[in-house]
Every structure is written in C-alpha cells, then in structure tokens.
N, C-alpha and C. Protein backbone atom coordinates (compact mmCIF):
# COMPACT_ATOMS: atom_id res chain seq x y z
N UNK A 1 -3.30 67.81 14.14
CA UNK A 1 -3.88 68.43 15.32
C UNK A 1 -2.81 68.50 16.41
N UNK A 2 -3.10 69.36 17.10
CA UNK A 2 -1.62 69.82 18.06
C UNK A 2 -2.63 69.43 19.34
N UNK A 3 -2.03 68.70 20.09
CA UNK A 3 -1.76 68.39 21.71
C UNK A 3 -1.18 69.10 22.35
N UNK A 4 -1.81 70.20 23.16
CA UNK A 4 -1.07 70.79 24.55
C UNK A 4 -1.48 70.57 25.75
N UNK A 5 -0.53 71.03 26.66
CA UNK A 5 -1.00 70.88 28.34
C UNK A 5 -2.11 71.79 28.25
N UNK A 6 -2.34 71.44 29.60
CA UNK A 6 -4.11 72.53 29.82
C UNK A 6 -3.26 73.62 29.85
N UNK A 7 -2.36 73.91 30.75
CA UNK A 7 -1.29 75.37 30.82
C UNK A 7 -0.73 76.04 29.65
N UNK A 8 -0.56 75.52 28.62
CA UNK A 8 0.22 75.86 27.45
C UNK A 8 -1.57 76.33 26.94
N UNK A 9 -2.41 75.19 26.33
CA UNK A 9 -3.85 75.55 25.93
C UNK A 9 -4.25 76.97 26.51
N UNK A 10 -4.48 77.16 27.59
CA UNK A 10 -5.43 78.17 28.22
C UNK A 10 -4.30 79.18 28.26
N UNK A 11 -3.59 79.34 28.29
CA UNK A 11 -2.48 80.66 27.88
C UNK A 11 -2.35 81.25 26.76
N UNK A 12 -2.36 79.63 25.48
CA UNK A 12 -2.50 80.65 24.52
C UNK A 12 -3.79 80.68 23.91
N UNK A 13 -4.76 80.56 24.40
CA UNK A 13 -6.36 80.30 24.66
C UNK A 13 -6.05 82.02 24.92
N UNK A 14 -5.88 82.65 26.05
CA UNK A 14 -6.29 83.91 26.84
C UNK A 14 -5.09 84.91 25.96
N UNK A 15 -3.61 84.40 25.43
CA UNK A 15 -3.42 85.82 24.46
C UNK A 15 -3.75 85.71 23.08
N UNK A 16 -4.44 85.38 22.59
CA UNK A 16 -5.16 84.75 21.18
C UNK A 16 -4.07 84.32 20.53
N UNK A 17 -3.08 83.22 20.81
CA UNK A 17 -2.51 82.69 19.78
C UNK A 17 -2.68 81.12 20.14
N UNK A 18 -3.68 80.92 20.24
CA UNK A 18 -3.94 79.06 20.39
C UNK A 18 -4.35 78.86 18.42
N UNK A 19 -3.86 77.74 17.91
CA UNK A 19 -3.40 77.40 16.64
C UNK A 19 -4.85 77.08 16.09
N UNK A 20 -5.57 76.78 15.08
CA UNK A 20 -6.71 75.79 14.67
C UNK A 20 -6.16 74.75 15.08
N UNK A 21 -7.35 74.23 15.51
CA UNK A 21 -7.11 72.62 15.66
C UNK A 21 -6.67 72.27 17.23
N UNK A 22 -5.91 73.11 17.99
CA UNK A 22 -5.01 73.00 18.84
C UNK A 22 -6.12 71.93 19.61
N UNK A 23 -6.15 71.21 20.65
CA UNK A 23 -6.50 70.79 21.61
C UNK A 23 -5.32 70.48 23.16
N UNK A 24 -6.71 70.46 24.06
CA UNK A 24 -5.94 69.81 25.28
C UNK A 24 -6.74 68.52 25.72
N UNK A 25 -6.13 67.35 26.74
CA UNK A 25 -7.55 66.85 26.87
C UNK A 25 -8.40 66.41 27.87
N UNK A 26 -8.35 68.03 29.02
CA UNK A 26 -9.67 68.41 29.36
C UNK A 26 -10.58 69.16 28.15
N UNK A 27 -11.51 69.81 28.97
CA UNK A 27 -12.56 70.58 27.94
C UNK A 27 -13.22 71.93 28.69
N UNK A 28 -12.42 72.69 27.85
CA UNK A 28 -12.21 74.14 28.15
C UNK A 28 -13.11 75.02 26.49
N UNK A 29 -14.15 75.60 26.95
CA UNK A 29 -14.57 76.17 28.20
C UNK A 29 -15.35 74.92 28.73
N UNK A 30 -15.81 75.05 30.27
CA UNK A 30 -16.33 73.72 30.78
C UNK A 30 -17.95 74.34 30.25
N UNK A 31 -19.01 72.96 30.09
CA UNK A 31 -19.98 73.95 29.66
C UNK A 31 -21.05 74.58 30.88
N UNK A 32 -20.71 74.21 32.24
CA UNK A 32 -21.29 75.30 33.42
C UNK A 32 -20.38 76.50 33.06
N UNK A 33 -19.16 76.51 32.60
CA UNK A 33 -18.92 77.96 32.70
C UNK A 33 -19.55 78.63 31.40
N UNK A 34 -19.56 78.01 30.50
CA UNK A 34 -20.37 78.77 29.20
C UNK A 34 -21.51 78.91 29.42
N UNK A 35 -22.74 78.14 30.20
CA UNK A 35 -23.95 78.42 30.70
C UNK A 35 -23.93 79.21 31.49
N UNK A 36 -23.16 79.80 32.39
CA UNK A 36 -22.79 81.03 33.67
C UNK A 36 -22.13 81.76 32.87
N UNK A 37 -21.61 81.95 31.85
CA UNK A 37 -20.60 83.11 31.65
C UNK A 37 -19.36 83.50 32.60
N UNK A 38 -19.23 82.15 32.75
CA UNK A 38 -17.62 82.19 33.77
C UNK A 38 -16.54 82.42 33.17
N UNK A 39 -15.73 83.32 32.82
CA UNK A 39 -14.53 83.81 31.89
C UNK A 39 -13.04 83.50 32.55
N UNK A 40 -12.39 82.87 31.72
CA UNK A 40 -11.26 83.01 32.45
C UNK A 40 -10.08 83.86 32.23
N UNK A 41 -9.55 84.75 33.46
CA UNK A 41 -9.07 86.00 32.92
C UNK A 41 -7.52 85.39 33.03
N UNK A 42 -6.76 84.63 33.98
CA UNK A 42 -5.24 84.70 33.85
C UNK A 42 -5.39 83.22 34.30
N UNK A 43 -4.15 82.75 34.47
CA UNK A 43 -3.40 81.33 34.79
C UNK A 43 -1.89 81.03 34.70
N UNK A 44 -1.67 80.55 35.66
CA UNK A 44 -0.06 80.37 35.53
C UNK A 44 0.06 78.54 36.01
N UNK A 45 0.71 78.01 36.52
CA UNK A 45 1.22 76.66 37.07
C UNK A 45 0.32 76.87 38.26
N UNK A 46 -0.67 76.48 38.31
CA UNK A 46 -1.54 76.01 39.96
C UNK A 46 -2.23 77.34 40.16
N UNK A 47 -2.21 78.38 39.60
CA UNK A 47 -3.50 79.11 39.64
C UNK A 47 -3.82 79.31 38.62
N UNK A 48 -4.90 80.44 38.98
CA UNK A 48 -6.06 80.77 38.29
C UNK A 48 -7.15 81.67 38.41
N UNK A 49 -7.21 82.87 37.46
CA UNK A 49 -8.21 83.83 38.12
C UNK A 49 -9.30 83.82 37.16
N UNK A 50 -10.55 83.67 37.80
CA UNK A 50 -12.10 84.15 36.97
C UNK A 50 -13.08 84.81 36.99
N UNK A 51 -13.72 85.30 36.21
CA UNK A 51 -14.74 86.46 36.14
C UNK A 51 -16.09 85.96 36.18
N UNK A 52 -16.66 86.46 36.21
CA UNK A 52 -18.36 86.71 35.71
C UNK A 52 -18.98 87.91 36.46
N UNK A 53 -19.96 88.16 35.53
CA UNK A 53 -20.89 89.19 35.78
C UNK A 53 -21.99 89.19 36.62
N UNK A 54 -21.87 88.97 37.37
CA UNK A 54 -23.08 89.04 38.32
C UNK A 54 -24.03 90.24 38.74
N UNK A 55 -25.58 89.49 38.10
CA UNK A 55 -26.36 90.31 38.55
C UNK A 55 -27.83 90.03 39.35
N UNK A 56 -28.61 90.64 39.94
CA UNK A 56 -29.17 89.74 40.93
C UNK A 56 -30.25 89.48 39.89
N UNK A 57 -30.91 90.67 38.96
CA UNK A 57 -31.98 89.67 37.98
C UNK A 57 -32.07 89.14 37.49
N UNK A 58 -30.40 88.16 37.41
CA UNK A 58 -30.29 86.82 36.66
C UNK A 58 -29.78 85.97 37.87
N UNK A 59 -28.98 86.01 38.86
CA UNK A 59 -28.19 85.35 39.63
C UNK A 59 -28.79 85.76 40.79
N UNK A 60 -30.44 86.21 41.29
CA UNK A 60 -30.76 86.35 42.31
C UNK A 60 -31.14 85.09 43.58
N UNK A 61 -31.31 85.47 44.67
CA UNK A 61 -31.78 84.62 45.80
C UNK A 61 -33.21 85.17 46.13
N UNK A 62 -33.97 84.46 47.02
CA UNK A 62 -35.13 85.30 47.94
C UNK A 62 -34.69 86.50 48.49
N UNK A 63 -33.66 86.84 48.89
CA UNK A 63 -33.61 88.46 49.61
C UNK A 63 -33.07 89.44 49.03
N UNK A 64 -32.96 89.11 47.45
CA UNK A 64 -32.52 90.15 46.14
C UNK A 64 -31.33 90.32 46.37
N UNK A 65 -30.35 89.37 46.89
CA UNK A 65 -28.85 89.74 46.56
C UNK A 65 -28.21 88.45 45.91
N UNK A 66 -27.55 88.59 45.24
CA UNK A 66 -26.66 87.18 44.33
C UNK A 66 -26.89 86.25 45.31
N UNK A 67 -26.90 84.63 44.71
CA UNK A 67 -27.20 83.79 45.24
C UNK A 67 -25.60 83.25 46.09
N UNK A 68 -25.54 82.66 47.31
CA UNK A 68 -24.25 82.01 46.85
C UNK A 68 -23.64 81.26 46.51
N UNK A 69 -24.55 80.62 46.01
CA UNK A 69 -24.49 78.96 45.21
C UNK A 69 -23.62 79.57 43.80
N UNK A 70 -23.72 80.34 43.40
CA UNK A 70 -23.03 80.97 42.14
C UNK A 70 -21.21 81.22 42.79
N UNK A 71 -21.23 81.75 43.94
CA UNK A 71 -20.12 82.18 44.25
C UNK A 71 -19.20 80.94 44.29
N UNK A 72 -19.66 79.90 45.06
CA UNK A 72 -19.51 78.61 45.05
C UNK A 72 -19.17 78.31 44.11
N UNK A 73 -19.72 78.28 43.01
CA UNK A 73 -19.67 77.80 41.50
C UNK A 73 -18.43 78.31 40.67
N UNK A 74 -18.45 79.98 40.77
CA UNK A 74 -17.26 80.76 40.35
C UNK A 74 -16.01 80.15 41.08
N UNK A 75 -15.85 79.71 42.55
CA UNK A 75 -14.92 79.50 43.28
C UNK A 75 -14.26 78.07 42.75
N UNK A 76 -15.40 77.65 42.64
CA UNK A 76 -14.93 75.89 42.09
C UNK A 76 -14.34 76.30 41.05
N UNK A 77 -14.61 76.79 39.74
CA UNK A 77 -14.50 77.17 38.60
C UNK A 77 -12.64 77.50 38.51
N UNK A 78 -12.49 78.42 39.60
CA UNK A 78 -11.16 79.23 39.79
C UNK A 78 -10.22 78.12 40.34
N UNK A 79 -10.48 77.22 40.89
CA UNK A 79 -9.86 76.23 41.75
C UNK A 79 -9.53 74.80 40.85
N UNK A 80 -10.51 74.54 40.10
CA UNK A 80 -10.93 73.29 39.26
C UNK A 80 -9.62 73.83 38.38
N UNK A 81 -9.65 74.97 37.54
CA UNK A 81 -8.83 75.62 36.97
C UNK A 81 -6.96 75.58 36.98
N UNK A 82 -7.08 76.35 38.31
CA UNK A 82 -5.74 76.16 38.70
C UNK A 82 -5.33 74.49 38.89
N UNK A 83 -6.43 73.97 39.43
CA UNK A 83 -5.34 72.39 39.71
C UNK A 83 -5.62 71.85 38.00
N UNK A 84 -6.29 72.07 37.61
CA UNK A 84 -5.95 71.48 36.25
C UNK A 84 -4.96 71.51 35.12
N UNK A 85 -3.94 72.56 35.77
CA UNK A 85 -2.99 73.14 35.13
C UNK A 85 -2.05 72.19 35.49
N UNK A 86 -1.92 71.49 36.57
CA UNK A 86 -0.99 70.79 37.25
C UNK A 86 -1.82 69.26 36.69
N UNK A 87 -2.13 69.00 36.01
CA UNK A 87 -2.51 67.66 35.88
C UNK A 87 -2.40 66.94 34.53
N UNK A 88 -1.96 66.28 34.14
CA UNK A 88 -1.09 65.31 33.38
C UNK A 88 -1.83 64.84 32.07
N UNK A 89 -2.05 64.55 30.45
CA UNK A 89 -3.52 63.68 30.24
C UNK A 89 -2.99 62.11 30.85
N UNK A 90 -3.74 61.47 30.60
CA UNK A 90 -3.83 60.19 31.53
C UNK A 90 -4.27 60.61 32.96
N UNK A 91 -4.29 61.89 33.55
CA UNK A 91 -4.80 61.56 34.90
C UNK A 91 -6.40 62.45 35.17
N UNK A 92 -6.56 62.70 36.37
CA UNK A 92 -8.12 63.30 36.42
C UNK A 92 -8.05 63.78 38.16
N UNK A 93 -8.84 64.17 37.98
CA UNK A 93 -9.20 65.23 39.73
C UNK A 93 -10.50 65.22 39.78
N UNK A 94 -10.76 65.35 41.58
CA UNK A 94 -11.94 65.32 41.84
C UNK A 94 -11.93 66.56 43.05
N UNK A 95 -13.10 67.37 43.06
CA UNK A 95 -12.64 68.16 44.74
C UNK A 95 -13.54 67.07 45.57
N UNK A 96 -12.91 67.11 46.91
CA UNK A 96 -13.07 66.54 48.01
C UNK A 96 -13.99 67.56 48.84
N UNK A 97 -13.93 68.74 48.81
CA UNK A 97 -14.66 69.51 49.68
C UNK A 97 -14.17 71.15 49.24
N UNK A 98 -15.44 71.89 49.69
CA UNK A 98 -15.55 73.26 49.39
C UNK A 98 -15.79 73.54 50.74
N UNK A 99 -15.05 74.40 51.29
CA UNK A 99 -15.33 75.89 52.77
C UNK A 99 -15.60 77.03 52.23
N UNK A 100 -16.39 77.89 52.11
CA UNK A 100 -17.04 78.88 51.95
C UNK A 100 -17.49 80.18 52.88
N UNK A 101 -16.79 81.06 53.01
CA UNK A 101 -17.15 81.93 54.08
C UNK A 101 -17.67 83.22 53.27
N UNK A 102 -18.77 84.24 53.35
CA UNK A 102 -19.33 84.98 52.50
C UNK A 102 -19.30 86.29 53.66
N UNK A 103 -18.39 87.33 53.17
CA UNK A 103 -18.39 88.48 54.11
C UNK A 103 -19.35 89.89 53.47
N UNK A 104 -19.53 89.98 52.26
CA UNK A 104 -20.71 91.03 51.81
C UNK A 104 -21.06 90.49 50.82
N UNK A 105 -22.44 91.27 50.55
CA UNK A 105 -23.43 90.74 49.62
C UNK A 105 -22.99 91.09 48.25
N UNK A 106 -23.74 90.53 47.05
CA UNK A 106 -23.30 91.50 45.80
C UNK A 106 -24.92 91.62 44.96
N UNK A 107 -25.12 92.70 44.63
CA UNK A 107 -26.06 93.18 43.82
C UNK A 107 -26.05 93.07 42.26
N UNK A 108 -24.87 93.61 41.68
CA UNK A 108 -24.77 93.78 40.72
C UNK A 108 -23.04 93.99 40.29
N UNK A 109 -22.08 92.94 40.20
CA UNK A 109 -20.96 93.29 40.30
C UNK A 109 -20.22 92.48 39.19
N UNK A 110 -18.60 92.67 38.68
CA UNK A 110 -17.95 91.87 37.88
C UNK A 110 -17.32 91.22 39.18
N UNK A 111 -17.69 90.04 39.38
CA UNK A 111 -16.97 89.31 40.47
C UNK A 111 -15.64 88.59 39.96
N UNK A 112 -14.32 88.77 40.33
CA UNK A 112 -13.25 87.95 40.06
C UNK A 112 -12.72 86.65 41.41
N UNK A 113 -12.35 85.65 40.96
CA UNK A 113 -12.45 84.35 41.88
C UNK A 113 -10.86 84.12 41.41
N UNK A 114 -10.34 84.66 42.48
CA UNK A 114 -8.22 83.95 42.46
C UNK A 114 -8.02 82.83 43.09
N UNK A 115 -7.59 81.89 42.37
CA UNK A 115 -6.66 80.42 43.28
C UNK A 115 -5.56 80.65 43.09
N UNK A 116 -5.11 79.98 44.58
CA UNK A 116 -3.81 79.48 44.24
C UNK A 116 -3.90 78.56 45.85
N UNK A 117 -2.77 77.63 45.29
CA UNK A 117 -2.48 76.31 46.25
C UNK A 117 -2.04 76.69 47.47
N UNK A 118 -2.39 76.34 48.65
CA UNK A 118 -1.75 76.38 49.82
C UNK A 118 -0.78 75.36 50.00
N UNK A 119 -1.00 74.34 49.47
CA UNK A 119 -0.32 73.03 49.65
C UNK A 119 -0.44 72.00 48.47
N UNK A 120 0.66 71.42 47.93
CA UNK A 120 0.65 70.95 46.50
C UNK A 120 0.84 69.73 47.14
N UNK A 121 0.20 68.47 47.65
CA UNK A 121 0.73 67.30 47.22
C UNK A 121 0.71 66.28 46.38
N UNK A 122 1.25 64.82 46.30
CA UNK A 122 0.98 64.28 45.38
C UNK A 122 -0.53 63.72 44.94
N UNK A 123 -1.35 63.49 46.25
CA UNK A 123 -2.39 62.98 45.80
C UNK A 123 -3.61 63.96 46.10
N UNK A 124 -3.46 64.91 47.27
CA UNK A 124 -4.34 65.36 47.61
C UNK A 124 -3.41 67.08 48.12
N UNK A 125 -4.31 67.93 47.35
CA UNK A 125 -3.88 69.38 47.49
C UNK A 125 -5.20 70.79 47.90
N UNK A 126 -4.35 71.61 48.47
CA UNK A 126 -5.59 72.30 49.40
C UNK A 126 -5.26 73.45 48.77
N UNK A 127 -6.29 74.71 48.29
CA UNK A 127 -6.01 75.52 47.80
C UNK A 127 -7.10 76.61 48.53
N UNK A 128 -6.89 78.21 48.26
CA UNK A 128 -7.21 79.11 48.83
C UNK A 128 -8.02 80.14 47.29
N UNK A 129 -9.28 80.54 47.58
CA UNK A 129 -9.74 80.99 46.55
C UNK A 129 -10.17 82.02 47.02
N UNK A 130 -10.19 83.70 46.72
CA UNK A 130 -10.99 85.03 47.47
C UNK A 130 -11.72 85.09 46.20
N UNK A 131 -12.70 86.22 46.64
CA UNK A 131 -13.82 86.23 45.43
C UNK A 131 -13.84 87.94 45.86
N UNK A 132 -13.41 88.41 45.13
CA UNK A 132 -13.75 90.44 45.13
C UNK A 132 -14.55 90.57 44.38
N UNK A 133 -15.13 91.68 44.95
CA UNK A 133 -15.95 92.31 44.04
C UNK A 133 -15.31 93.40 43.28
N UNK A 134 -16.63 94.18 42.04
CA UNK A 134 -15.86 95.11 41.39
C UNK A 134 -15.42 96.30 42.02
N UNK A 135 -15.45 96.83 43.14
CA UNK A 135 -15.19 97.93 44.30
C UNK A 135 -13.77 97.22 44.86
N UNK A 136 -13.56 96.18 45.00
CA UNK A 136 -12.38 95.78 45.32
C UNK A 136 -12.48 94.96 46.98
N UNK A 137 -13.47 95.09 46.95
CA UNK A 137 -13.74 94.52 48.37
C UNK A 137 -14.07 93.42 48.43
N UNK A 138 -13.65 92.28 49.30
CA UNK A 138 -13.41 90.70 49.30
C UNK A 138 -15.17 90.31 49.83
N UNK A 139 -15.92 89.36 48.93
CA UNK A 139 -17.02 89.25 48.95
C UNK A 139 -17.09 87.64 49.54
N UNK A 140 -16.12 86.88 49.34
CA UNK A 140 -16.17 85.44 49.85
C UNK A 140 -14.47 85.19 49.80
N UNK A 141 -14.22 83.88 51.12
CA UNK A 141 -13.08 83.43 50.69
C UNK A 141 -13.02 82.06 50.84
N UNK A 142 -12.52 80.68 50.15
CA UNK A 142 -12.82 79.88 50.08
C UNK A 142 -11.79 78.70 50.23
N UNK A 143 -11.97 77.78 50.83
CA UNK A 143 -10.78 76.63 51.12
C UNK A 143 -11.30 75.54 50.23
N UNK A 144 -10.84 75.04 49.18
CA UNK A 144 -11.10 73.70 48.60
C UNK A 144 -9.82 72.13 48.91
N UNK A 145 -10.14 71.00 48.89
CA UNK A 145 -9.20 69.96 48.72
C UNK A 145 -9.37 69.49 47.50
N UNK A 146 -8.63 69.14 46.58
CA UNK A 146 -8.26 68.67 45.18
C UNK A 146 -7.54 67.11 45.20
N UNK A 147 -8.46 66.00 44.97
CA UNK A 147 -7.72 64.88 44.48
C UNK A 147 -6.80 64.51 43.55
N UNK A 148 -6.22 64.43 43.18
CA UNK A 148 -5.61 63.77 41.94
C UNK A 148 -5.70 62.66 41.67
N UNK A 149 -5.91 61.84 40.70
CA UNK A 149 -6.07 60.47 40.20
C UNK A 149 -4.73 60.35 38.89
N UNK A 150 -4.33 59.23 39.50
CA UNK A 150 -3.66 59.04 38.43
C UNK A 150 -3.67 57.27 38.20
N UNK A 151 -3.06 57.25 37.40
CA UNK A 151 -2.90 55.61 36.74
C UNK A 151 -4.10 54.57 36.46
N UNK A 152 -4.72 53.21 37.24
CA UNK A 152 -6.07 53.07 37.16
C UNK A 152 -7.09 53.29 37.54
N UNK A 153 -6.57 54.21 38.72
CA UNK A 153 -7.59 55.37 39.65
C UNK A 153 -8.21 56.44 38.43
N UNK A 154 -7.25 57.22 37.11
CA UNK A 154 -7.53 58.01 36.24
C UNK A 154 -9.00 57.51 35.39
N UNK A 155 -8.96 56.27 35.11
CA UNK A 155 -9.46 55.42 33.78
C UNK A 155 -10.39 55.89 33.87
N UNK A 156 -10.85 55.92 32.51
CA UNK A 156 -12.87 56.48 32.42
C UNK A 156 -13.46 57.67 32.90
N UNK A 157 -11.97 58.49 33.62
CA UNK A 157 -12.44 59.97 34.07
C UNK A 157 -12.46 61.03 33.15
C-alpha cells in the first residue's frame, strides 16, 4: 500500500492517476462532502478550489433561496482543504472561526469555493475563501483561522 501526502493524494486523486491501494492519512472524500456533493475541482500547496451544485429544492431556506449554512459548509470544505495540504501525518487542524459575508442570493447555481492563505503560520493560519456563482458573480466571501496541532497536541485527532 502506498502512503502519500494529502497534496500528492488529491492531485493524483483529481488527474486520475492515484494507484490502487494508494492512501493518505486524512480521509478524502470527507463524508459531509459525499453527503453534499462537494467536489473537489483543483489544489496546489495551501489552496483549494470546490464545487457543488446548488439548488434551492434540495439546498433551500424559508425565502426559497439556497440556504447559507451550505455556503458555509462549501467554504469550510475549500479551506479545511487547502490547509490540509500543508499538514504533516502525525499532525491535525482545527478551524478556530468562520467570517462569512453573503453579497447575492443563489437559486439554482454550480457554486465554486477558492482558498488560499492570507497568512501561513506555524500554529495558527488565516485564509481567504470567495464563493462565485455560475454567472461569475461573487456570492459570499469568507475569512477562516486554521489551527495546527502538532506533536501531543496531534494525538487521537
């Protein structure tokens, strides 16, 4: 069985040459994103871009437009993502906090969710996530903080 980084995994996860057997050891797909249909479309070192389909007669609110607890969800998804690329086995992450600002609604759209880091440090890193819609127009944009755990802070994570 082959051991890769999450970065090496999910790269060659997304151009179809990940091996039988291959593993990493997070757990990709996470299973909120397989229960949402959260796709992941690219990744490099600390980002990360993701999809889903959003529609309101599955992903609705009371006032018939996408919920934004989903957007939230996609955003974490894109963010959780990118810092996981940067993270070691033996260690683990936690987010510290989600900012969320929601500038138009979505009805029925392929929503894509981009991270990337504003600030990489060792223990604690802040990253920047937009959420477009399929028109191209920015539907949310999002500030997360990312812990890192490492050594006996990691254990049991």
């Amino acid at each position: 069985m082959t051991t890769l980084s999450v970065l090496d995994y999910l790269k060659k996860q997304l151009d179809g040459s990940l091996p039988s057997g291959a593993r990493t050891h997070l757990r990709y797909p996470t299973a909120i994103s397989r229960t949402l249909g959260i796709r992941i479309v690219d990744v490099g070192e600390g980002t990360a871009t993701v999809e889903i389909d959003a529609d309101v007669a599955l992903h609705g609110n009371q006032q018939g437009t996408v919920h934004g607890g989903l957007l939230c969800e996609l955003a974490d998804a894109a963010i959780g993502t990118a810092h996981s690329t940067t993270v070691a086995e033996g260690e683990s992450f936690a987010s510290i906090d989600l900012k969320i600002n929601f500038f138009r609604p979505v009805w029925r759209s392929r929503l894509r969710a981009s991270a990337r880091p504003v600030q990489r440090g060792r223990t604690v890193s802040h990253y920047l996530c937009e959420i477009t819609r399929e028109d191209g127009k920015v539907a949310a944009v999002v500030l997360s903080s990312m812990m890192s755990l490492t050594g006996e802070k990691a254990n049991g994570r």
